[in-house]
C-alpha atoms as a PDB file:
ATOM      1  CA  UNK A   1      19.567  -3.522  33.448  1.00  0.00           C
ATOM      2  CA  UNK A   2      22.019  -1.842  31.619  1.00  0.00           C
ATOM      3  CA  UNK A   3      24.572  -2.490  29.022  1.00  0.00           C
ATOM      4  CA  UNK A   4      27.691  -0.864  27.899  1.00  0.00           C
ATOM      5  CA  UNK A   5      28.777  -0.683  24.423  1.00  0.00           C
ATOM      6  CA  UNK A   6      32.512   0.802  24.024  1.00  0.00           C
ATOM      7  CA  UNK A   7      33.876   1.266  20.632  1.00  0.00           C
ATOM      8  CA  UNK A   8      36.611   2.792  18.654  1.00  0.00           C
ATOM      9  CA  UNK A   9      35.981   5.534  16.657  1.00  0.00           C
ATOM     10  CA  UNK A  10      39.173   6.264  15.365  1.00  0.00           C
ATOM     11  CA  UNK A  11      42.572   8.681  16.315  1.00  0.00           C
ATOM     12  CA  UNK A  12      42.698   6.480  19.441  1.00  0.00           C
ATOM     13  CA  UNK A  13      39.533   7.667  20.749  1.00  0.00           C
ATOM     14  CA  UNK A  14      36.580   5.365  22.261  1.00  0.00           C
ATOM     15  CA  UNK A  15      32.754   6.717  22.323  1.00  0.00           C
ATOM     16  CA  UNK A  16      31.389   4.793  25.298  1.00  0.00           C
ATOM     17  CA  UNK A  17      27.218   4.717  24.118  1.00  0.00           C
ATOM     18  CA  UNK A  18      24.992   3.092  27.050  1.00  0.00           C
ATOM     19  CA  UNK A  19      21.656   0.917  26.301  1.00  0.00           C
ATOM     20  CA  UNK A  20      18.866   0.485  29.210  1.00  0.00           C
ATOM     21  CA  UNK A  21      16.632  -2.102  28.880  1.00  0.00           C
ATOM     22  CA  UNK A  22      13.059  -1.608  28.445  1.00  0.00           C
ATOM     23  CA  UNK A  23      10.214  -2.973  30.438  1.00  0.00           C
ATOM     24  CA  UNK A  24       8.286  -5.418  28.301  1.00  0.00           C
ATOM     25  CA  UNK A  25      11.618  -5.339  25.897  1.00  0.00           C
ATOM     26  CA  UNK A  26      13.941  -3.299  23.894  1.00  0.00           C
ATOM     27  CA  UNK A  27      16.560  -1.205  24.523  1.00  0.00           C
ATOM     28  CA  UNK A  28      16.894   3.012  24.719  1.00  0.00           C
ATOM     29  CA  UNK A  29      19.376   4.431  24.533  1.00  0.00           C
ATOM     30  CA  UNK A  30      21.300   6.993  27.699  1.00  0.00           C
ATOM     31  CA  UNK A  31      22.192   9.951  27.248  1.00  0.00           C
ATOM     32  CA  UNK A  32      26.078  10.259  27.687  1.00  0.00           C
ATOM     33  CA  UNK A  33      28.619  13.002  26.799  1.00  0.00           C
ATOM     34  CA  UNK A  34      31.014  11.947  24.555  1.00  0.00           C
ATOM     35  CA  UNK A  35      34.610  12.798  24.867  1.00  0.00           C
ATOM     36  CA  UNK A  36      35.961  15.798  24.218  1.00  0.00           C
ATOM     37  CA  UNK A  37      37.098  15.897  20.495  1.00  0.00           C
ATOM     38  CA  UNK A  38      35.115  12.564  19.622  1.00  0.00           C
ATOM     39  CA  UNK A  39      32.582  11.702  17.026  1.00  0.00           C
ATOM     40  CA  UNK A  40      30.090   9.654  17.709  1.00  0.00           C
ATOM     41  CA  UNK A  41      28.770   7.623  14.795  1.00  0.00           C
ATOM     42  CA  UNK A  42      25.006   6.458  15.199  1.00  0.00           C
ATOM     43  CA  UNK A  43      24.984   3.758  17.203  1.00  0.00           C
ATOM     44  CA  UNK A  44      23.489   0.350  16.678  1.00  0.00           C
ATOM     45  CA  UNK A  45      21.303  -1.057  19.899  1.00  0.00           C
ATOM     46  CA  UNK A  46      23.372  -4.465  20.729  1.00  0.00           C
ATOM     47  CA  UNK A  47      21.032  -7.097  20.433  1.00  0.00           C
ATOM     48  CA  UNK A  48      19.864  -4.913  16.284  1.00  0.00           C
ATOM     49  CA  UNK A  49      21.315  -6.277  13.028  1.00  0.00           C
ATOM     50  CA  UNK A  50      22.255  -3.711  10.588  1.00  0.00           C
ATOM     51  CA  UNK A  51      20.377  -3.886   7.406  1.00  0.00           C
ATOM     52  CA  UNK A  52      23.206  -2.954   5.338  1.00  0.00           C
ATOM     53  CA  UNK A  53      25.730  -6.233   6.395  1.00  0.00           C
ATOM     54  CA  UNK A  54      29.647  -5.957   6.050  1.00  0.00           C
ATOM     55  CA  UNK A  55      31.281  -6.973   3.234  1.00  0.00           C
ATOM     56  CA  UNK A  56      34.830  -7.446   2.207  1.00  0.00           C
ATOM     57  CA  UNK A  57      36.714  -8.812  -0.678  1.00  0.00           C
ATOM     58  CA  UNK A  58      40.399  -9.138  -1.612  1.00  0.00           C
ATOM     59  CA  UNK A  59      42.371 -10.515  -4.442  1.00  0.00           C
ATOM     60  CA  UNK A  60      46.362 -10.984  -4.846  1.00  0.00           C
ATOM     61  CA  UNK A  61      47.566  -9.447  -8.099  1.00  0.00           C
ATOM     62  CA  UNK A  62      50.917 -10.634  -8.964  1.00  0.00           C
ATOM     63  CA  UNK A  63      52.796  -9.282  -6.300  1.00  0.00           C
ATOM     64  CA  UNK A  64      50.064  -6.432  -5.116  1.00  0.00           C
ATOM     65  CA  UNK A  65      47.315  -7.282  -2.314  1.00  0.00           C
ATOM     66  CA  UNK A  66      44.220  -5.575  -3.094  1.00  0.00           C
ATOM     67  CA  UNK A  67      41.494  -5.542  -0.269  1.00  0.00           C
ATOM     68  CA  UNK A  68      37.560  -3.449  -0.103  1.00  0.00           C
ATOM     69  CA  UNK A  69      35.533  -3.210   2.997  1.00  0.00           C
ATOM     70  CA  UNK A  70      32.227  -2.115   2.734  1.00  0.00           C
ATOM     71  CA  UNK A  71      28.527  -1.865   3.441  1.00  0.00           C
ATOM     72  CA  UNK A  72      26.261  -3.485   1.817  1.00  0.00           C
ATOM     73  CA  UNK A  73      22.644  -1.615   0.956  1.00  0.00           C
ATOM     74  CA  UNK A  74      20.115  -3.279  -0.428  1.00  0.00           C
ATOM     75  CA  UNK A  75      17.646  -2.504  -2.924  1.00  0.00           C
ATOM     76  CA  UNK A  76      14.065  -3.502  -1.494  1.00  0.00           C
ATOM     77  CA  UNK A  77      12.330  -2.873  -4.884  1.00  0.00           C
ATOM     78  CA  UNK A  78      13.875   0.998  -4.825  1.00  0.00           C
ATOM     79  CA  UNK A  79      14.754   2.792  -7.941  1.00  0.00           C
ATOM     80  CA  UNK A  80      18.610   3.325  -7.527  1.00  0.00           C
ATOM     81  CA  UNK A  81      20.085   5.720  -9.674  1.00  0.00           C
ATOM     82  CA  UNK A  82      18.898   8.837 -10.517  1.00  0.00           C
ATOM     83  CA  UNK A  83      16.743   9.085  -7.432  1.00  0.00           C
ATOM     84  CA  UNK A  84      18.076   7.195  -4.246  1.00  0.00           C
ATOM     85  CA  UNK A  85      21.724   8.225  -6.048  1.00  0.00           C
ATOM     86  CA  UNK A  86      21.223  11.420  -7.443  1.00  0.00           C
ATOM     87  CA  UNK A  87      22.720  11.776 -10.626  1.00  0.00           C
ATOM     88  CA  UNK A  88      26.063  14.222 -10.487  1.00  0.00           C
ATOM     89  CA  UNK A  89      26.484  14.253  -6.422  1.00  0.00           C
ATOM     90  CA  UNK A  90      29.442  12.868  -4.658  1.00  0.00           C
ATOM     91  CA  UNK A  91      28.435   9.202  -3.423  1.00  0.00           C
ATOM     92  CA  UNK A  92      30.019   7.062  -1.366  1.00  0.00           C
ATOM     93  CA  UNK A  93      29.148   3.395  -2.722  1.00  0.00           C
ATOM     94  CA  UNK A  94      28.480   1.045   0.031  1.00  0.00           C
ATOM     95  CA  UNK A  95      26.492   1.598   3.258  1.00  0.00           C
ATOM     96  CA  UNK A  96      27.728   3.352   6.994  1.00  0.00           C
ATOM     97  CA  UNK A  97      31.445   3.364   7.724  1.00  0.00           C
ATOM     98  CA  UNK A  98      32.676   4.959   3.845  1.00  0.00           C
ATOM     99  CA  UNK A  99      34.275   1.631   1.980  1.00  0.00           C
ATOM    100  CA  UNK A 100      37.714   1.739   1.885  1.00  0.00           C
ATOM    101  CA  UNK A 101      40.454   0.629  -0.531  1.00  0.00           C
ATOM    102  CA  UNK A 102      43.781  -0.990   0.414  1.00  0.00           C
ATOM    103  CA  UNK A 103      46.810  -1.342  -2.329  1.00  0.00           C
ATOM    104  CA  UNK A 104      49.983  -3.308  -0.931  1.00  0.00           C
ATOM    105  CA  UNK A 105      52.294  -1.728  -3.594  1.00  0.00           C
ATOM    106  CA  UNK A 106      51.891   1.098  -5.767  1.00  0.00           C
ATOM    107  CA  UNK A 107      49.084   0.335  -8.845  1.00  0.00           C
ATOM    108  CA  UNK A 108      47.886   1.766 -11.860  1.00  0.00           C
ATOM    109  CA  UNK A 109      43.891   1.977 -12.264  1.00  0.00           C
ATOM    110  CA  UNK A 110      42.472   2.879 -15.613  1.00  0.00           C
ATOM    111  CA  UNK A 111      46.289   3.435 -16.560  1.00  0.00           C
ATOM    112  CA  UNK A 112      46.435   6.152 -13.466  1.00  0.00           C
ATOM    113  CA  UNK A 113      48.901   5.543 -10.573  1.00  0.00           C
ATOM    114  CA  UNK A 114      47.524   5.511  -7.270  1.00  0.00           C
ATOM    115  CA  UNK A 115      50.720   4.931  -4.491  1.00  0.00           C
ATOM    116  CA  UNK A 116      50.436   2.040  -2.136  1.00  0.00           C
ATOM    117  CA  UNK A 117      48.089   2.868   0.977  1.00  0.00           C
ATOM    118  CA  UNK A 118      44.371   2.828   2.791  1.00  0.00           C
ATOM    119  CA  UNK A 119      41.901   4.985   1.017  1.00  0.00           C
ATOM    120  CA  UNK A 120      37.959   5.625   1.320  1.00  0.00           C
ATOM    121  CA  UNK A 121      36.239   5.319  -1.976  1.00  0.00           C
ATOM    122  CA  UNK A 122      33.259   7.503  -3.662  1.00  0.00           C
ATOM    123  CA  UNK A 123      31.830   7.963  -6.652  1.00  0.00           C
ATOM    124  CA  UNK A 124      30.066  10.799  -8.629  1.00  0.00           C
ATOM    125  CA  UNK A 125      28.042   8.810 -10.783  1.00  0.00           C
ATOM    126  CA  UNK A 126      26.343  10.111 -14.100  1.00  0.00           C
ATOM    127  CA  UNK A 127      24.072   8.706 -16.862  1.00  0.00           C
ATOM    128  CA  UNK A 128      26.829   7.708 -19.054  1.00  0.00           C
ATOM    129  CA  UNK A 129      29.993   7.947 -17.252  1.00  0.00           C
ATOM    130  CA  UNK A 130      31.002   7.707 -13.652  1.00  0.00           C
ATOM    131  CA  UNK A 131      33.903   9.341 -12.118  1.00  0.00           C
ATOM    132  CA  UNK A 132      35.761   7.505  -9.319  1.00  0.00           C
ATOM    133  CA  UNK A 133      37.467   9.122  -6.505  1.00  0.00           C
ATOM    134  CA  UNK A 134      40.113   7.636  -4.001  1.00  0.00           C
ATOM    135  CA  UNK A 135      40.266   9.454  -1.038  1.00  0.00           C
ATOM    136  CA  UNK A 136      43.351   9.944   1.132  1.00  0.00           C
ATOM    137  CA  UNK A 137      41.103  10.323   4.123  1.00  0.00           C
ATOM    138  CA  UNK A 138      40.308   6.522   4.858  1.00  0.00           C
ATOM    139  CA  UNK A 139      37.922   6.656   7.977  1.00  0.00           C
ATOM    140  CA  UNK A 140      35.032   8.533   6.863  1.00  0.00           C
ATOM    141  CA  UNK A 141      31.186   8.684   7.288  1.00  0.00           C
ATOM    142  CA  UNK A 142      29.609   7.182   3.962  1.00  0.00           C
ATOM    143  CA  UNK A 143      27.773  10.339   3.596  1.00  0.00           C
ATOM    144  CA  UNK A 144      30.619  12.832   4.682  1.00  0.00           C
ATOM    145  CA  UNK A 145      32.588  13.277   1.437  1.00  0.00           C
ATOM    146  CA  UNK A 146      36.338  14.680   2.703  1.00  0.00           C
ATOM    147  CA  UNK A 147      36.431  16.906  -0.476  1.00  0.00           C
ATOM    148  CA  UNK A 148      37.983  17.210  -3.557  1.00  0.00           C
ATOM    149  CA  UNK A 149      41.330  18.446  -1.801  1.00  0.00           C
ATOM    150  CA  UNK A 150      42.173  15.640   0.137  1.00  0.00           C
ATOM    151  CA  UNK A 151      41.698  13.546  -3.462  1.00  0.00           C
ATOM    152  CA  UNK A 152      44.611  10.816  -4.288  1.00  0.00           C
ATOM    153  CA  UNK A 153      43.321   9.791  -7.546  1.00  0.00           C
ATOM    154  CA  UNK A 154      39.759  10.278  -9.342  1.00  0.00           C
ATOM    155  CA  UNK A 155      39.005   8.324 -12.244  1.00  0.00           C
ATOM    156  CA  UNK A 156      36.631   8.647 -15.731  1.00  0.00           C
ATOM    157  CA  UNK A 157      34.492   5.006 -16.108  1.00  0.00           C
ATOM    158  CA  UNK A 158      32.144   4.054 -18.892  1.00  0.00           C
ATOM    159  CA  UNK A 159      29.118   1.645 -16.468  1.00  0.00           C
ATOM    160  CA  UNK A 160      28.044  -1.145 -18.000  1.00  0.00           C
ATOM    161  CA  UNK A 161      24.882  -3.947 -17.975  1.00  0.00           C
ATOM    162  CA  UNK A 162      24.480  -6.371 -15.833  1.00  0.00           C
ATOM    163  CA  UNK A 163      22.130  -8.724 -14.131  1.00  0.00           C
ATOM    164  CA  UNK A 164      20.066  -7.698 -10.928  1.00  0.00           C
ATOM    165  CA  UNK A 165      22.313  -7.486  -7.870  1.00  0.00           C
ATOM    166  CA  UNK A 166      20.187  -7.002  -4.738  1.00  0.00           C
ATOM    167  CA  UNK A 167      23.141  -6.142  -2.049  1.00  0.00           C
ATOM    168  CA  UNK A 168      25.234  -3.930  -3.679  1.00  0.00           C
ATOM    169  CA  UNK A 169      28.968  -6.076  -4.310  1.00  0.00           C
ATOM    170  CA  UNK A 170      32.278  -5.637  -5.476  1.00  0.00           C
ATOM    171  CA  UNK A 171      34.092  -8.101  -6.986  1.00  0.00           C
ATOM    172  CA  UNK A 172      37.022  -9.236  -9.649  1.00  0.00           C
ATOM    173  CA  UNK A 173      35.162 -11.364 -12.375  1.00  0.00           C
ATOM    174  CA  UNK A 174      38.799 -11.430 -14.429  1.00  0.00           C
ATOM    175  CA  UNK A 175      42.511 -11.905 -13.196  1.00  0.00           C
ATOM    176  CA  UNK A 176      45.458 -12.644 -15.461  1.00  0.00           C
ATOM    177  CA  UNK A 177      48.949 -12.220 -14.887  1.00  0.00           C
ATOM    178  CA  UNK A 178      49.468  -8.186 -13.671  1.00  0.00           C
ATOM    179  CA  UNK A 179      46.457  -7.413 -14.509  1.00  0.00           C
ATOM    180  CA  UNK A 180      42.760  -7.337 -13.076  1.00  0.00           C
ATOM    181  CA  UNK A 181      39.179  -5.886 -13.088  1.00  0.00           C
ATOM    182  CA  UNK A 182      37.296  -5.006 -10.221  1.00  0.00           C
ATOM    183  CA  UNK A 183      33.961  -3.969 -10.394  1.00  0.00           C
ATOM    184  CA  UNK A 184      31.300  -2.453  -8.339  1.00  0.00           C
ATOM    185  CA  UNK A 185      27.721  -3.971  -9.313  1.00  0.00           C
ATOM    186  CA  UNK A 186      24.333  -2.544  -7.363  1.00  0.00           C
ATOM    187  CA  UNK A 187      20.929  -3.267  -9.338  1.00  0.00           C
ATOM    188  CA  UNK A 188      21.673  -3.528 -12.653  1.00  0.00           C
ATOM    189  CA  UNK A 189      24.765  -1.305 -13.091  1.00  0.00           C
ATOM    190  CA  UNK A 190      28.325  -2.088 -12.922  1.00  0.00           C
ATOM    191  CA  UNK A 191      30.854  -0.243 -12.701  1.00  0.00           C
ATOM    192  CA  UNK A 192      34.336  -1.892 -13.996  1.00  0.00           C
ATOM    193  CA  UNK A 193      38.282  -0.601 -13.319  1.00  0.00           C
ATOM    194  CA  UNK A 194      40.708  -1.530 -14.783  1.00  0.00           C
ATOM    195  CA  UNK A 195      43.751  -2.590 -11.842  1.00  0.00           C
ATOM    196  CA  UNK A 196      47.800  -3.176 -13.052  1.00  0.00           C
ATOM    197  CA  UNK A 197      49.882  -4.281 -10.710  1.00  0.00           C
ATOM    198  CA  UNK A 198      54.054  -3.488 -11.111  1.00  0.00           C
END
């Protein structure tokens, strides 16, 4: 038996990826060539679940709607940073598809404007302070940085303390008026900014 996965991939293109079915159960995957131009992200078999779930949060700011898809890794026991995150490299914090950030209206984070639009989000994280970067590339690979030339904002943070989060989460702990924090919390580090909205 076989079964046919189709799925977008992005600039109107669809990867068409086709399972067999093993004798005494599974799946393999066929061999297919994939449109000219396409690029084919590594598949998931269709009866899997991936171990980093989707996640997705979103919080109205005054007038501003503020949305994050992402993966969610988990830590399994794993030191986190400084070895599974290396220290100084470009990382994209969540888990397959690169998480993406979505601003209604134009917003200020950490008293920097970044304009209204869909961005992908990564980090260069450091011992003491972590740079974050808003892409204007918003469909990326999680481990396919864009570069630093297609950066719409990058940011200076100060982490912080926190208790043990197993699947890494973002989330907005305080809201008030124009004004919220959103924070991105894996293990026990968390990462604050600081969101205005107009």
């Amino acid at each position: 038996m076989k079964r046919v996965v189709r799925r977008a991939i992005g600039m109107g293109l669809v990867a068409t990826v086709a399972w067999l079915a093993i004798p005494g159960g599974g799946w393999a995957q066929a061999a297919k060539p994939a449109s000219v131009g396409a690029v084919v992200q590594s598949p998931t078999p269709p009866d899997s679940i991936a171990r980093s779930q989707r996640g997705s949060v979103s919080q109205r700011i005054a007038r501003t709607e503020v949305s994050l898809e992402y993966g969610r890794p988990v830590a399994r026991g794993r030191e986190l940073y400084g070895a599974l995150v290396r220290w100084g490299r470009v990382w994209c914090p969540g888990a397959d598809a690169a998480t993406t950030f979505t601003t209604s209206t134009d917003i200020l984070i950490n008293g920097e404007t970044l304009a209204a639009g869909r961005y992908s989000l990564w980090t260069q994280p450091q011992q003491d302070q972590w740079t974050v970067i808003f892409s204007t590339v918003a469909t990326a690979w999680h481990n396919r940085y864009p570069g630093a030339r297609r950066d719409a904002l990058r940011v200076k943070v100060t982490p912080r303390k926190g208790e043990h989060m197993e699947s890494l989460a973002y989330y907005f702990p305080v809201v008030e008026g124009r004004e919220a924090e959103l924070v991105l919390h894996w293990g026990t580090t968390v990462v604050p900014l600081s969101l205005e909205a107009p």
